[in-house]
Protein backbone atom coordinates (compact mmCIF):
# COMPACT_ATOMS: atom_id res chain seq x y z
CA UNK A 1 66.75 99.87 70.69
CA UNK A 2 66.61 103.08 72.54
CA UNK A 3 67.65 100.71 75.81
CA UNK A 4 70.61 99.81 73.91
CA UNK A 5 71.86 102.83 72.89
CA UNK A 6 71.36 103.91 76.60
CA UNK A 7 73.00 101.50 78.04
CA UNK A 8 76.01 101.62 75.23
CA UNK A 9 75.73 105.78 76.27
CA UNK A 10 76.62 104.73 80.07
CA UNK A 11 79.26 102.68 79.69
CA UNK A 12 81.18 104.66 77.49
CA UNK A 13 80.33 107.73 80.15
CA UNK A 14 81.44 105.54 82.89
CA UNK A 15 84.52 104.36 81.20
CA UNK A 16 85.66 107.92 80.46
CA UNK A 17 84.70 108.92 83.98
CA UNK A 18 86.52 106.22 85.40
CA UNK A 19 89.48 106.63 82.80
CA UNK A 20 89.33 110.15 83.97
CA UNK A 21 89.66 108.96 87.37
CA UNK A 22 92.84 107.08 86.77
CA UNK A 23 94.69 109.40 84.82
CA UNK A 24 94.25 111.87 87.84
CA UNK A 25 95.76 109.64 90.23
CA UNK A 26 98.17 108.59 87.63
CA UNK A 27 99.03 112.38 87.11
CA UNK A 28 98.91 113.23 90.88
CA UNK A 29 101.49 110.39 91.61
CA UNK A 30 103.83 111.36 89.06
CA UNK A 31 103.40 115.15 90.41
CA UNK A 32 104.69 113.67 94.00
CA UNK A 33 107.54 112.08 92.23
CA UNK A 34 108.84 114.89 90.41
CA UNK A 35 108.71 117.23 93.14
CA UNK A 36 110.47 114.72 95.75
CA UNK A 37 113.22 116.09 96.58
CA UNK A 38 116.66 113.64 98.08
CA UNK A 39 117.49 114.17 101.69
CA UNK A 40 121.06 114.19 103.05
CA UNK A 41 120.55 110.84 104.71
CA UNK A 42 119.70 109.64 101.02
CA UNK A 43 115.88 108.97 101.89
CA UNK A 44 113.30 110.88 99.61
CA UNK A 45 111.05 113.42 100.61
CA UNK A 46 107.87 113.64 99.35
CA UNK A 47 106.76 116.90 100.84
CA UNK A 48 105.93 119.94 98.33
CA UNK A 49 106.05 123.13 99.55
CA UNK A 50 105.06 126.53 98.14
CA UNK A 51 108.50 127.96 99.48
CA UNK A 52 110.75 125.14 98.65
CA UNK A 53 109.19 124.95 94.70
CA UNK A 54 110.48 128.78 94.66
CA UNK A 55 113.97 127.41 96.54
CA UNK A 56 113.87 124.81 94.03
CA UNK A 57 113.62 127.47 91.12
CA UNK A 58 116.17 129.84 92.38
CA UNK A 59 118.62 126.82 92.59
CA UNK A 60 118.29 125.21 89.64
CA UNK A 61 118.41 128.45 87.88
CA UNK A 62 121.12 130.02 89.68
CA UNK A 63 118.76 133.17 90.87
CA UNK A 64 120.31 136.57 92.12
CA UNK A 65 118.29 136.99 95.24
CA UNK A 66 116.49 140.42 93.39
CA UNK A 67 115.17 137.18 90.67
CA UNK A 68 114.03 134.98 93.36
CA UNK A 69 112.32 137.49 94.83
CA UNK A 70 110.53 138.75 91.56
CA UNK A 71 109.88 134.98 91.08
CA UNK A 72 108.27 134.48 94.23
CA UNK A 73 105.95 137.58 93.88
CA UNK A 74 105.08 136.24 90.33
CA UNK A 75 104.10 132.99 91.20
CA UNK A 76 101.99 134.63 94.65
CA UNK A 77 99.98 136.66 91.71
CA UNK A 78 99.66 133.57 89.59
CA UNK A 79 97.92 131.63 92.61
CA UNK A 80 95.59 133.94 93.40
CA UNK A 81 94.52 134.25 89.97
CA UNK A 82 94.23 130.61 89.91
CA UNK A 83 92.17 131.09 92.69
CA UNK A 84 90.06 133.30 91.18
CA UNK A 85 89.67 131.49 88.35
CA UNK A 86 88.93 128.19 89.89
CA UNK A 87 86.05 129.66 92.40
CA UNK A 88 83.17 129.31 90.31
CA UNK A 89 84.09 126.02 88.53
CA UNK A 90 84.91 123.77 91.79
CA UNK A 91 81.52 123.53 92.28
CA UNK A 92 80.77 121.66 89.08
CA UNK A 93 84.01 119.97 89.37
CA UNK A 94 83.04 118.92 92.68
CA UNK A 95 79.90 117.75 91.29
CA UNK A 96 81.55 115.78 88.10
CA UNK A 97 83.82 114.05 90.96
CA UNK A 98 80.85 112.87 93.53
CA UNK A 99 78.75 111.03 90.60
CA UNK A 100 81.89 109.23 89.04
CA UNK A 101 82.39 108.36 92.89
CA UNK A 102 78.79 106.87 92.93
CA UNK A 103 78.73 105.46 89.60
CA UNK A 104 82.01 103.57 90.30
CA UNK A 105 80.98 102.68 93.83
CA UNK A 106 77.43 101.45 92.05
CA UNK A 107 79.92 98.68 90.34
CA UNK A 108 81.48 97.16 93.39
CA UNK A 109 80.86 94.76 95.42
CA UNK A 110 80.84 95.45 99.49
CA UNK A 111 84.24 94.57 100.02
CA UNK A 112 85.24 96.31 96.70
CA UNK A 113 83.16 99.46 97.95
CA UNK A 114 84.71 99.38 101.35
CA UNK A 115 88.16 99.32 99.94
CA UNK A 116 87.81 102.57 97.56
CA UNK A 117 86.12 104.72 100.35
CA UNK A 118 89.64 104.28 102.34
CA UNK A 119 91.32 104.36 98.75
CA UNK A 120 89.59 107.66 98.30
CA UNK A 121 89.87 109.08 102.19
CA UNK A 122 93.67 108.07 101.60
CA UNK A 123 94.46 110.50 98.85
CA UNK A 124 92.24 113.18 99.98
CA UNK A 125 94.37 113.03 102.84
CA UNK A 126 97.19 113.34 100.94
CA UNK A 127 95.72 116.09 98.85
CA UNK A 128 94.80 118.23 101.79
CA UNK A 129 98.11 118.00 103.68
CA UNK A 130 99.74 118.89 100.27
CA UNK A 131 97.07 121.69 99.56
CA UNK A 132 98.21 123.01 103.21
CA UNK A 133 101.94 122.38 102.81
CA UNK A 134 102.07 124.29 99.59
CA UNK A 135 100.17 127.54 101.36
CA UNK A 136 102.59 128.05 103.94
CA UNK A 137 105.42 130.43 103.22
């Protein structure tokens, strides 16, 4: 019995890990989307950028130059308190991320395996050169 209820206690952890999972890649996709922005040549840009989110702001809101100013300063304070905030929980986050990553990867096949390490390297790609992009000023 206790086997059972051990084995019913991993799959549900597994499913909401890997439900977890999708929803952040669901989320992070519809993040890119949002913040695309439509080039003059009519192609979309997918590049985010600290500087052109403020641009973004002041045009859509029709900002006096003193407002996007003020803006930008307030959202500079707001990352570095996310920052802050974020430095002693990564860890664990970091943590919660590498065993869903094994537990998945324990479910795969070698093909299957192969094909979510490059899934994975993919979007951390993408997540660093976005994590970069939106640093620069």
């Amino acid at each position: 019995m206790a086997a059972a209820a051990s084995s019913r206690s991993k799959s549900v952890a597994l499913a909401f890990l890997l439900g977890a999972f999708l929803t952040g890649g669901a989320s992070g996709f519809a993040a890119g989307r949002s913040t695309a922005t439509t080039k003059k040549d009519g192609s979309v840009s997918r590049e985010y950028t600290y500087s052109s989110m403020v641009q973004e702001l002041a045009r859509e809101l029709t900002l006096s130059p003193e407002q996007t100013a003020a803006v930008d300063s307030i959202l500079t304070w707001r990352r570095g308190r996310y920052d802050l905030i974020m430095l002693p929980i990564r860890p664990a986050l970091d943590s919660a991320r590498d065993s869903a990553r094994t537990l998945i990867e324990l479910r795969l096949d070698a093909a299957q395996r192969e094909a979510f390490i490059q899934l994975r390297n993919r979007m951390s790609a993408q997540s660093d050169s976005a994590r970069a992009a939106s640093r620069e000023r």
